[in-house]
N, C-alpha and C. Protein backbone atom coordinates (compact mmCIF):
# COMPACT_ATOMS: atom_id res chain seq x y z
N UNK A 1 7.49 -21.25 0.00
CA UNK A 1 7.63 -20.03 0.76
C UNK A 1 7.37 -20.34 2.23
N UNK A 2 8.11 -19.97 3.45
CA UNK A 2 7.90 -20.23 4.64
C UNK A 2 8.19 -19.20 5.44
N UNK A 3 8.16 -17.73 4.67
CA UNK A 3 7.65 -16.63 6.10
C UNK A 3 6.71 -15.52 5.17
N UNK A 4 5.23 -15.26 5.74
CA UNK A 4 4.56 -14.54 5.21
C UNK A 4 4.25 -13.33 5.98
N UNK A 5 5.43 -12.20 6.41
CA UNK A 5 5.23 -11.43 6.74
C UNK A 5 6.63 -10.49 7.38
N UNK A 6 6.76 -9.33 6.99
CA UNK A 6 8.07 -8.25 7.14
C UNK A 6 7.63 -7.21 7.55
N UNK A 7 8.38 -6.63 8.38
CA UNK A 7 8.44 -5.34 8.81
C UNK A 7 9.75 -3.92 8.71
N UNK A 8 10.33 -4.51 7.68
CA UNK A 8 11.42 -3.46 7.00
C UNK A 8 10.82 -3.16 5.60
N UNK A 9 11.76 -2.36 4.88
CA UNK A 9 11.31 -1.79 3.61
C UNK A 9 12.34 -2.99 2.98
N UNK A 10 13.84 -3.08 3.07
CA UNK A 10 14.20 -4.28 2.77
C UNK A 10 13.71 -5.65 2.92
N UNK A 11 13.51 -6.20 4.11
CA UNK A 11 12.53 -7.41 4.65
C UNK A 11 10.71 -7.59 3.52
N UNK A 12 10.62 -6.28 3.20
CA UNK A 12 9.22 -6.36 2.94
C UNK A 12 9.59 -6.52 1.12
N UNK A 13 10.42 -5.40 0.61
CA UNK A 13 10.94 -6.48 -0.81
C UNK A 13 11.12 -7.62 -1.10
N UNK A 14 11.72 -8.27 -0.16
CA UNK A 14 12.35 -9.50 -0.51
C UNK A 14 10.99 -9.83 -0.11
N UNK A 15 9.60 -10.10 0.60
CA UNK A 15 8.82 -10.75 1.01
C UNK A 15 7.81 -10.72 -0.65
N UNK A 16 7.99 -9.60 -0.78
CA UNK A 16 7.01 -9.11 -1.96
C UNK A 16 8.20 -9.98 -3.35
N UNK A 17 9.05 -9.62 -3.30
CA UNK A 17 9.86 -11.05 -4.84
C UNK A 17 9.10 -12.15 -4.89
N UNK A 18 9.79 -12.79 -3.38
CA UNK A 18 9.71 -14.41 -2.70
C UNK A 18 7.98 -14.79 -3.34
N UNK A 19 6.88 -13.72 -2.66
CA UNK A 19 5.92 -14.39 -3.02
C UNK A 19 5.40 -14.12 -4.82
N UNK A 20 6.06 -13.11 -4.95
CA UNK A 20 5.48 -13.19 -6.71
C UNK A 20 6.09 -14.05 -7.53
N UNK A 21 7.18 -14.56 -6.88
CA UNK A 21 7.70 -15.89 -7.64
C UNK A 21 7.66 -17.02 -7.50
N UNK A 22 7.03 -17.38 -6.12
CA UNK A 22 5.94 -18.55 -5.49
C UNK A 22 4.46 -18.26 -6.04
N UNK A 23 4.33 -17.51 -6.55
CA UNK A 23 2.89 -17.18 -7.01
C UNK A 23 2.73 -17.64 -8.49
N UNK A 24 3.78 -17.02 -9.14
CA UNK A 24 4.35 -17.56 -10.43
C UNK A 24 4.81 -18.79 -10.92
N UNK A 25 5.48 -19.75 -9.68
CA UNK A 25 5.81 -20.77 -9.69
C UNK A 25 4.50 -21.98 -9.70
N UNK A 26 3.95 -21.85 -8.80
CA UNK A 26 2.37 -22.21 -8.15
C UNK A 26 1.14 -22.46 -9.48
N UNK A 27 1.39 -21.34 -10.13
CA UNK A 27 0.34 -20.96 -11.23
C UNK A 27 -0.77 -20.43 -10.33
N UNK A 28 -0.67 -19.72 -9.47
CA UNK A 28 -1.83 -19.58 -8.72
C UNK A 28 -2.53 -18.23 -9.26
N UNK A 29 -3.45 -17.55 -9.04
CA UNK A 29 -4.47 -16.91 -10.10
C UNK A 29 -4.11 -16.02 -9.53
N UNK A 30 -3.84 -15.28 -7.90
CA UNK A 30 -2.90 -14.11 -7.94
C UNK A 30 -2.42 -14.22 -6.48
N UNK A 31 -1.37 -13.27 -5.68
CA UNK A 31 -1.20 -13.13 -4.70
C UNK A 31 -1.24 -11.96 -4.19
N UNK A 32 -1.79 -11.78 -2.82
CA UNK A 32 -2.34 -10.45 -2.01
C UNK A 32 -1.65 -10.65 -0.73
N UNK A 33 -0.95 -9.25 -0.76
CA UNK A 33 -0.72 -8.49 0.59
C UNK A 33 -1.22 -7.61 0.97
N UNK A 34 -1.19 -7.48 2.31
CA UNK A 34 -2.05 -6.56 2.99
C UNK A 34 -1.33 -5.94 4.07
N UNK A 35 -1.80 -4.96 4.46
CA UNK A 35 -0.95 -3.82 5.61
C UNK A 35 -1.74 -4.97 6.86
N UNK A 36 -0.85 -5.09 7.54
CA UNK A 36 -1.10 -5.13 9.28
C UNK A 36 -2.04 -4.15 9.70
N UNK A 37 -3.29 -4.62 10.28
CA UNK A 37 -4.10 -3.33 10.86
C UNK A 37 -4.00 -2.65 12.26
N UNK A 38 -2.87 -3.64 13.08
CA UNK A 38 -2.58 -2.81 14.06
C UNK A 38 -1.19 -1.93 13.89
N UNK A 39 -1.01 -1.53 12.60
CA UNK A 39 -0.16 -0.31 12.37
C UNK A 39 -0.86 0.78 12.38
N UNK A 40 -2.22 0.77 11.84
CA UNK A 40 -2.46 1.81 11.62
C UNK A 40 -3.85 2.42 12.37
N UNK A 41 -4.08 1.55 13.53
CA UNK A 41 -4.67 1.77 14.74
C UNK A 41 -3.80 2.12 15.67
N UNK A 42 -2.45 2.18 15.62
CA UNK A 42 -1.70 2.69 16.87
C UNK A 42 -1.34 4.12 15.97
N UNK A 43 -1.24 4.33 15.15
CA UNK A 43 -0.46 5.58 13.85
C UNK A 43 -1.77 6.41 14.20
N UNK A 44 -3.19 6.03 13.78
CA UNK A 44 -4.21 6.56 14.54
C UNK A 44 -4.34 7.34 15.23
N UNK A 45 -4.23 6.29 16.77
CA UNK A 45 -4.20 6.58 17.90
C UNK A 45 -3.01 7.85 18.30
N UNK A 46 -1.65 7.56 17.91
CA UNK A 46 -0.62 8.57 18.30
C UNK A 46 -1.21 10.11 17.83
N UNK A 47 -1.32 10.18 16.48
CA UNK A 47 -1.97 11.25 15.53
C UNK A 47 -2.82 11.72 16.04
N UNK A 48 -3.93 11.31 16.87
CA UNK A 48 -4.84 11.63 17.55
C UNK A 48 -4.52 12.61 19.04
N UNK A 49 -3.42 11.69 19.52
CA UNK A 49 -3.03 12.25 20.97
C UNK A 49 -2.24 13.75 20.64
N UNK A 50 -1.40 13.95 19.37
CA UNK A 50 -0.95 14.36 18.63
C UNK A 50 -1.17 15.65 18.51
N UNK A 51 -2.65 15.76 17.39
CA UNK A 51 -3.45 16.58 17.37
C UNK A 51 -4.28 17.18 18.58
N UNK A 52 -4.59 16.82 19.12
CA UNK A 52 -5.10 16.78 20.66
C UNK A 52 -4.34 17.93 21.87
N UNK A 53 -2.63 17.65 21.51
CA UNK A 53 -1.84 18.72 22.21
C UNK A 53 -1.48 19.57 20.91
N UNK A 54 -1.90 19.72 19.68
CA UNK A 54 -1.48 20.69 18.94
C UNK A 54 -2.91 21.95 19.58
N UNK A 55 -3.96 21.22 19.58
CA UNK A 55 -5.08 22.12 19.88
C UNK A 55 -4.80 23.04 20.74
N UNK A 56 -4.44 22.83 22.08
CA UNK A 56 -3.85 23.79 22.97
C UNK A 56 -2.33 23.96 22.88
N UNK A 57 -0.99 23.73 22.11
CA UNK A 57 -0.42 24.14 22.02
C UNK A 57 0.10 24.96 20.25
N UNK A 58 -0.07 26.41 20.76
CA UNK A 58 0.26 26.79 19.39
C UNK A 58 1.26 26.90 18.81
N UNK A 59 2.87 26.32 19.64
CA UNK A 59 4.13 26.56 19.10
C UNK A 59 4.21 25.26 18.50
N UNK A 60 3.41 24.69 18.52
CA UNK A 60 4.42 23.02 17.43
C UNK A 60 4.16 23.34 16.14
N UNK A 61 4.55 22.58 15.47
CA UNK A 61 4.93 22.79 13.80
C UNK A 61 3.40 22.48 13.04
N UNK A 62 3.26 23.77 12.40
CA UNK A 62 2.41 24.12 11.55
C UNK A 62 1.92 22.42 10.75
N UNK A 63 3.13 21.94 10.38
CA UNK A 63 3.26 21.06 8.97
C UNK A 63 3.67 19.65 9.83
N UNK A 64 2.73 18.87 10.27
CA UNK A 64 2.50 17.71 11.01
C UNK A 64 3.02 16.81 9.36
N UNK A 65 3.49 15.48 10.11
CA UNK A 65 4.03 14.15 8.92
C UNK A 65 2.01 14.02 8.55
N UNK A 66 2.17 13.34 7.13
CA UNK A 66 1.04 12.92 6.48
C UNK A 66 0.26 12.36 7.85
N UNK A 67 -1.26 12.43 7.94
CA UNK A 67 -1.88 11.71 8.83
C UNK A 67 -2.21 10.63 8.20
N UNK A 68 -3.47 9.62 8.75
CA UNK A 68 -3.64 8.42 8.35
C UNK A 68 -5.28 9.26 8.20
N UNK A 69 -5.41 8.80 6.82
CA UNK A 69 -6.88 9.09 6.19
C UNK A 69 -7.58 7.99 5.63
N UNK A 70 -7.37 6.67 5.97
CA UNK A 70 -7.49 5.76 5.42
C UNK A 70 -9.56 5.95 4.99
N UNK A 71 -10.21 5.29 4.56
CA UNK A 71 -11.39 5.19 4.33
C UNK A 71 -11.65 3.49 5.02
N UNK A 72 -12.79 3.83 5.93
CA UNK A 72 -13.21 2.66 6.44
C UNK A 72 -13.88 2.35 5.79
N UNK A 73 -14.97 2.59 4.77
CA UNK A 73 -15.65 2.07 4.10
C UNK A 73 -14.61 0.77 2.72
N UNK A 74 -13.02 1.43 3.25
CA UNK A 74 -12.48 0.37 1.62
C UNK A 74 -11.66 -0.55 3.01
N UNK A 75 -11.69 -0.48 4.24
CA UNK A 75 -10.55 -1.25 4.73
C UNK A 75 -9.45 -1.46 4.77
N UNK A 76 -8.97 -2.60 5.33
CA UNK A 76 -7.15 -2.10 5.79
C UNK A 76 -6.68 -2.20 4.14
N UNK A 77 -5.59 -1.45 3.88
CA UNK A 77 -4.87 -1.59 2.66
C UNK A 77 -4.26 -2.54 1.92
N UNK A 78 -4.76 -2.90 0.42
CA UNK A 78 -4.22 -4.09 0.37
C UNK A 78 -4.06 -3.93 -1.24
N UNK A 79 -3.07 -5.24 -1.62
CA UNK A 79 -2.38 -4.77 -2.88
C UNK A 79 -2.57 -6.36 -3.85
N UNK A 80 -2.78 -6.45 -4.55
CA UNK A 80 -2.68 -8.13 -5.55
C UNK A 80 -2.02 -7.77 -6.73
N UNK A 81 -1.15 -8.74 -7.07
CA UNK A 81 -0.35 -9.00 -8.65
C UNK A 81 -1.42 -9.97 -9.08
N UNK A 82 -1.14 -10.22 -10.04
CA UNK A 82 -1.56 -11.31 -11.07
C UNK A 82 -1.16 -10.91 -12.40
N UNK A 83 -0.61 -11.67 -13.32
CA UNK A 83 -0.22 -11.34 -14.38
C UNK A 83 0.51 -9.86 -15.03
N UNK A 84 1.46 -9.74 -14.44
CA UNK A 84 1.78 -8.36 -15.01
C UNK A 84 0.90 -7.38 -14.35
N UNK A 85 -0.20 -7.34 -13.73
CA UNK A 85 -0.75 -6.35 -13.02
C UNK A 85 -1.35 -6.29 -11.68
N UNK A 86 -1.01 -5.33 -10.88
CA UNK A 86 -1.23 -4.70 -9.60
C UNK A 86 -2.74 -4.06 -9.64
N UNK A 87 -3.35 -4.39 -8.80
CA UNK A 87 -4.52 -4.22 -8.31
C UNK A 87 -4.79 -3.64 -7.07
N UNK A 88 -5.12 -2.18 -7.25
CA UNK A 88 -5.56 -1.59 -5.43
C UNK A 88 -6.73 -1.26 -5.36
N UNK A 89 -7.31 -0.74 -4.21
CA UNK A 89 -8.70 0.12 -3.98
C UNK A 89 -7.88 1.20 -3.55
N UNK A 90 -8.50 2.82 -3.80
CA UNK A 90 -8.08 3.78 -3.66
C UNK A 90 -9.49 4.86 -3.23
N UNK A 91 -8.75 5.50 -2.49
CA UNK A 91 -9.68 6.93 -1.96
C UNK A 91 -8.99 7.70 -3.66
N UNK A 92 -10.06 9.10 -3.67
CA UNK A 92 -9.66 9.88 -4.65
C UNK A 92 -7.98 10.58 -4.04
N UNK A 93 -7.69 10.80 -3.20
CA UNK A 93 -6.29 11.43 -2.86
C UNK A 93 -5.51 10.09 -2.83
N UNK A 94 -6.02 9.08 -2.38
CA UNK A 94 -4.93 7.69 -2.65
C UNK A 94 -4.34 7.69 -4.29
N UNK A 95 -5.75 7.65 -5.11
CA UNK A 95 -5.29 7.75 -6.44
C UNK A 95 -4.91 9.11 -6.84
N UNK A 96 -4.55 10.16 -6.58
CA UNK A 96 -3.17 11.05 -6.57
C UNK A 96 -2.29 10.87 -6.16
N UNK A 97 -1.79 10.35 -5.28
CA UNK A 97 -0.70 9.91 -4.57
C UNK A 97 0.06 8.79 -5.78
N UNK A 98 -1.07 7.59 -6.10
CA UNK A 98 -0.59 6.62 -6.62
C UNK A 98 -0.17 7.11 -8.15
N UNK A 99 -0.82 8.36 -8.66
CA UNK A 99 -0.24 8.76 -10.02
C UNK A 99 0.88 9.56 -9.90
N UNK A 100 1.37 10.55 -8.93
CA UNK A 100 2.58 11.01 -8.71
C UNK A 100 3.57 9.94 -8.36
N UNK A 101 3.26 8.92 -8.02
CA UNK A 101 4.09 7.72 -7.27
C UNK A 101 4.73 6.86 -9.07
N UNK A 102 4.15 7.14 -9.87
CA UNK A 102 3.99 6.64 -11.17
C UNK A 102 5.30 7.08 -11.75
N UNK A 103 5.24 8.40 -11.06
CA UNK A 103 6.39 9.49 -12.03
C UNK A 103 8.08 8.99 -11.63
N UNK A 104 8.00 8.08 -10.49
CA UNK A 104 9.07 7.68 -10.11
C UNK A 104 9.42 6.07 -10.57
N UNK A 105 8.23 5.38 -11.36
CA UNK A 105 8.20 4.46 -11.91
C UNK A 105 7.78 3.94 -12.98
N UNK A 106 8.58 4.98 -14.45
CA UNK A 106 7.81 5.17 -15.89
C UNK A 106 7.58 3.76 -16.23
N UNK A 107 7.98 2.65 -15.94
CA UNK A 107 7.65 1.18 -16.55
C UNK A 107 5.82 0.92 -16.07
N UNK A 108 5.63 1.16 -15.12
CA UNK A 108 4.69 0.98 -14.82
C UNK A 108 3.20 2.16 -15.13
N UNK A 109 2.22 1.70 -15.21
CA UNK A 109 1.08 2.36 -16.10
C UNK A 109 -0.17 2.26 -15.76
N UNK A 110 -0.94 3.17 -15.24
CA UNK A 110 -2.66 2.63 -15.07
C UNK A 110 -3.14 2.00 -16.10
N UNK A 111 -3.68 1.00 -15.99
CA UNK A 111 -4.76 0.56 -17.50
C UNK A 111 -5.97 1.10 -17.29
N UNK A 112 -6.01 0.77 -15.68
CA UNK A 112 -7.66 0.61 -15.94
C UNK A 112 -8.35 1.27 -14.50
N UNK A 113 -9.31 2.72 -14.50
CA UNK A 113 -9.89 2.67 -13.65
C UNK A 113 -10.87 2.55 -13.51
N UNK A 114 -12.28 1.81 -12.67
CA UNK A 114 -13.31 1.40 -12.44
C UNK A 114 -13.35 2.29 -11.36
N UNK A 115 -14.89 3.17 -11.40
CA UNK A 115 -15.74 3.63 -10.18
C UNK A 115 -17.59 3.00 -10.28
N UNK A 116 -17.39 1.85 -9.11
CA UNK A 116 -18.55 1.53 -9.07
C UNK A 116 -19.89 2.10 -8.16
N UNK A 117 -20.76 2.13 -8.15
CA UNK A 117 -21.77 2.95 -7.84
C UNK A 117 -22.07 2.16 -6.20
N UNK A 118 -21.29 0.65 -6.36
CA UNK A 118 -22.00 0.00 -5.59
C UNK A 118 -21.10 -0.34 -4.26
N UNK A 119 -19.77 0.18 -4.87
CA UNK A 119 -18.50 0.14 -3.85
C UNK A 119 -17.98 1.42 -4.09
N UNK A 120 -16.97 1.42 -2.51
CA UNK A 120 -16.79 2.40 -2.22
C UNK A 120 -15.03 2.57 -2.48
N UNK A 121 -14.86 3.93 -3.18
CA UNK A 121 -13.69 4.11 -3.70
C UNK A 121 -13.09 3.89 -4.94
N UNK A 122 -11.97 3.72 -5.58
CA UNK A 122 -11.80 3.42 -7.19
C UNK A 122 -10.80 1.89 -7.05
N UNK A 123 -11.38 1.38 -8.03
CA UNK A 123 -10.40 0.78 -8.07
C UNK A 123 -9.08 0.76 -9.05
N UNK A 124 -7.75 0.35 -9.28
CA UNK A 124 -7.20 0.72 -10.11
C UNK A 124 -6.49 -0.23 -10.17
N UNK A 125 -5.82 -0.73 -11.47
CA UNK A 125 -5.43 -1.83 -12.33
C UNK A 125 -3.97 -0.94 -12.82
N UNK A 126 -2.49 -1.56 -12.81
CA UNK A 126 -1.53 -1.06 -12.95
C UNK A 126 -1.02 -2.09 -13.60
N UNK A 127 -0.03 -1.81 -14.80
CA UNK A 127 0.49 -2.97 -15.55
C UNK A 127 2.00 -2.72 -15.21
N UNK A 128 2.45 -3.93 -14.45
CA UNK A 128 3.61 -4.02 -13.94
C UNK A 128 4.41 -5.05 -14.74
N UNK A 129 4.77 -4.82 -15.77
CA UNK A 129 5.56 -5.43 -16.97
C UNK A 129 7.18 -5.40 -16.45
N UNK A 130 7.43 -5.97 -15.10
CA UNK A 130 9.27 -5.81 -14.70
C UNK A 130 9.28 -7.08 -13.58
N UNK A 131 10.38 -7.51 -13.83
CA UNK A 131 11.48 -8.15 -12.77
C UNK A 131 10.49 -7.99 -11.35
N UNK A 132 10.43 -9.44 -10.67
CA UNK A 132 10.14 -8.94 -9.58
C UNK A 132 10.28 -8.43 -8.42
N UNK A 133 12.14 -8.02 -8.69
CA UNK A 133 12.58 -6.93 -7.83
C UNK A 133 12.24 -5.53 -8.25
N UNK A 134 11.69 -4.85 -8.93
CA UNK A 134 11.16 -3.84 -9.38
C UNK A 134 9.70 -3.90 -8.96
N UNK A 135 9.25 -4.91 -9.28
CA UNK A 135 7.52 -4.90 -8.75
C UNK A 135 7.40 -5.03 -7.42
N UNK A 136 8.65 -5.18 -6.35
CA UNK A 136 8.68 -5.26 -5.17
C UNK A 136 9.05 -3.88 -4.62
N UNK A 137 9.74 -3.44 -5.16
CA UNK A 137 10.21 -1.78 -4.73
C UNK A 137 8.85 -1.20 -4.94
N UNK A 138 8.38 -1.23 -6.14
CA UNK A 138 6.91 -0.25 -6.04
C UNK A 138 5.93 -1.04 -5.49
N UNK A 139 5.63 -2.11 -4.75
CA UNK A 139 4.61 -1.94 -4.09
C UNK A 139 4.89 -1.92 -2.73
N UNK A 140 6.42 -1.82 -2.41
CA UNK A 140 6.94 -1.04 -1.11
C UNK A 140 5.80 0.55 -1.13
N UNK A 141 6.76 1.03 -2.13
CA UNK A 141 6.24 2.42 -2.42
C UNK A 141 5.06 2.55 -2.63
N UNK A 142 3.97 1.63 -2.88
CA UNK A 142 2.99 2.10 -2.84
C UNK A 142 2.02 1.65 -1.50
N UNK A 143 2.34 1.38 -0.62
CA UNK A 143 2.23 0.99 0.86
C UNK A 143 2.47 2.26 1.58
N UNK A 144 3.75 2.84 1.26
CA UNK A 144 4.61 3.83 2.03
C UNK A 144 3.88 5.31 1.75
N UNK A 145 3.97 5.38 0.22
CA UNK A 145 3.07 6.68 -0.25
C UNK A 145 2.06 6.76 -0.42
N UNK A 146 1.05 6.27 -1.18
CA UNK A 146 0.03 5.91 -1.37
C UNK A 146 -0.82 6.36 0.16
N UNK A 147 -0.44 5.06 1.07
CA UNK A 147 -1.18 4.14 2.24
C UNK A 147 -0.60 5.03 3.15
N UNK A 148 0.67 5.75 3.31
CA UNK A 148 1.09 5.92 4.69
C UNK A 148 1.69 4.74 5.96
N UNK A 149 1.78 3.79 5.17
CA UNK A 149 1.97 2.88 6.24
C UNK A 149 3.64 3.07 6.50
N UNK A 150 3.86 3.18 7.69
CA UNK A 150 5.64 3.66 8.26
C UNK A 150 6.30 2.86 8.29
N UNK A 151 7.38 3.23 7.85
CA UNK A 151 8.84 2.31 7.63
C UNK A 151 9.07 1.04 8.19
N UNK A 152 8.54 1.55 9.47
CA UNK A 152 8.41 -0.52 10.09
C UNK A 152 7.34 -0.92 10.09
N UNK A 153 6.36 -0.86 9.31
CA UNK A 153 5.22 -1.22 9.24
C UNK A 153 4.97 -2.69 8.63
N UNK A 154 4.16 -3.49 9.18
CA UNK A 154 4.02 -5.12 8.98
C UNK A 154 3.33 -5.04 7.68
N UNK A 155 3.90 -5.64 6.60
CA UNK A 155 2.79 -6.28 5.69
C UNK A 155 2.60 -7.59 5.66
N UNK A 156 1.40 -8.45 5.39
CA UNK A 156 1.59 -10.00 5.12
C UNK A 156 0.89 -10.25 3.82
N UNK A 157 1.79 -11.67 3.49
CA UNK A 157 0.81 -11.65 2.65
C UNK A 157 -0.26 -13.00 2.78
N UNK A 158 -1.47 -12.81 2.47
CA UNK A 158 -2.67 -13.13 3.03
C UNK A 158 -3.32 -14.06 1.88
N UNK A 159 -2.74 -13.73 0.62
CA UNK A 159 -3.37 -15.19 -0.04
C UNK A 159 -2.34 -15.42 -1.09
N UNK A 160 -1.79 -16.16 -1.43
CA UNK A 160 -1.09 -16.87 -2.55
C UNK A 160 -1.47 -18.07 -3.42
């Protein structure tokens, strides 16, 4: 593999195949991508300036795009395969997002959720039993819905 990082929804599939089949190839124990964190310090920042002129202006639109709610306590967003399964950390509205996100991808299935006392947020275990052009579309989608991270938004991936 010799580019670890896209900023299309196409570009970022093919990045997400490439490495689950260098990951697969490798035998390596799993591979992790992660959102770019200066996407979502400038997404932030805009949202902020955003909100800021909604305060004194009352004609803009009621119904603002999703904001960025990320939880600092779980950090920038990040996703691992290994064996047939996808691995995230989730806020409680992340993991709504990620079970409506489900309904658009019946192959795929929570196994397993863990809430530890000692970390912050859930974690959740997804059994991704498909092609890894399918396991690349949904963890597009689960970047996009889930995370909020925008259409040109950088993912890399950070360990293989």
């Amino acid at each position: 593999m010799t580019r670890f990082d896209a900023t299309t929804p196409k570009a970022r599939q093919e990045l997400y195949g490439d490495a689950i089949t260098a990951h697969r190839t490798r035998g390596s124990g799993f591979v992790t991508f992660e959102a770019d964190p200066d996407v979502f310090e400038s997404t932030s920042d805009a949202e902020s300036e955003f909100q800021s002129d909604r305060d004194t202006e009352s004609e803009r639109d009621p119904d603002p795009s999703p904001t960025n709610d990320l939880d600092p306590a779980l950090g920038i967003p990040w996703l691992q395969f290994s064996d047939g399964t996808i691995n995230v950390d989730c806020t409680d509205d992340e993991l709504d997002r990620l079970k409506g996100l489900l309904d658009d991808f019946p192959v795929f299935k929570i196994d397993d959720l863990t809430r530890s006392e000692d970390a912050a947020g859930i974690n959740v275990r997804v059994s991704a039993k498909a092609d890894p052009n399918r396991i690349a579309q949904f963890i597009d989608a689960v970047f996009q819905t889930v995370y909020h991270l925008p259409s040109d938004g950088r993912v890399w991936v950070v360990d293989l």
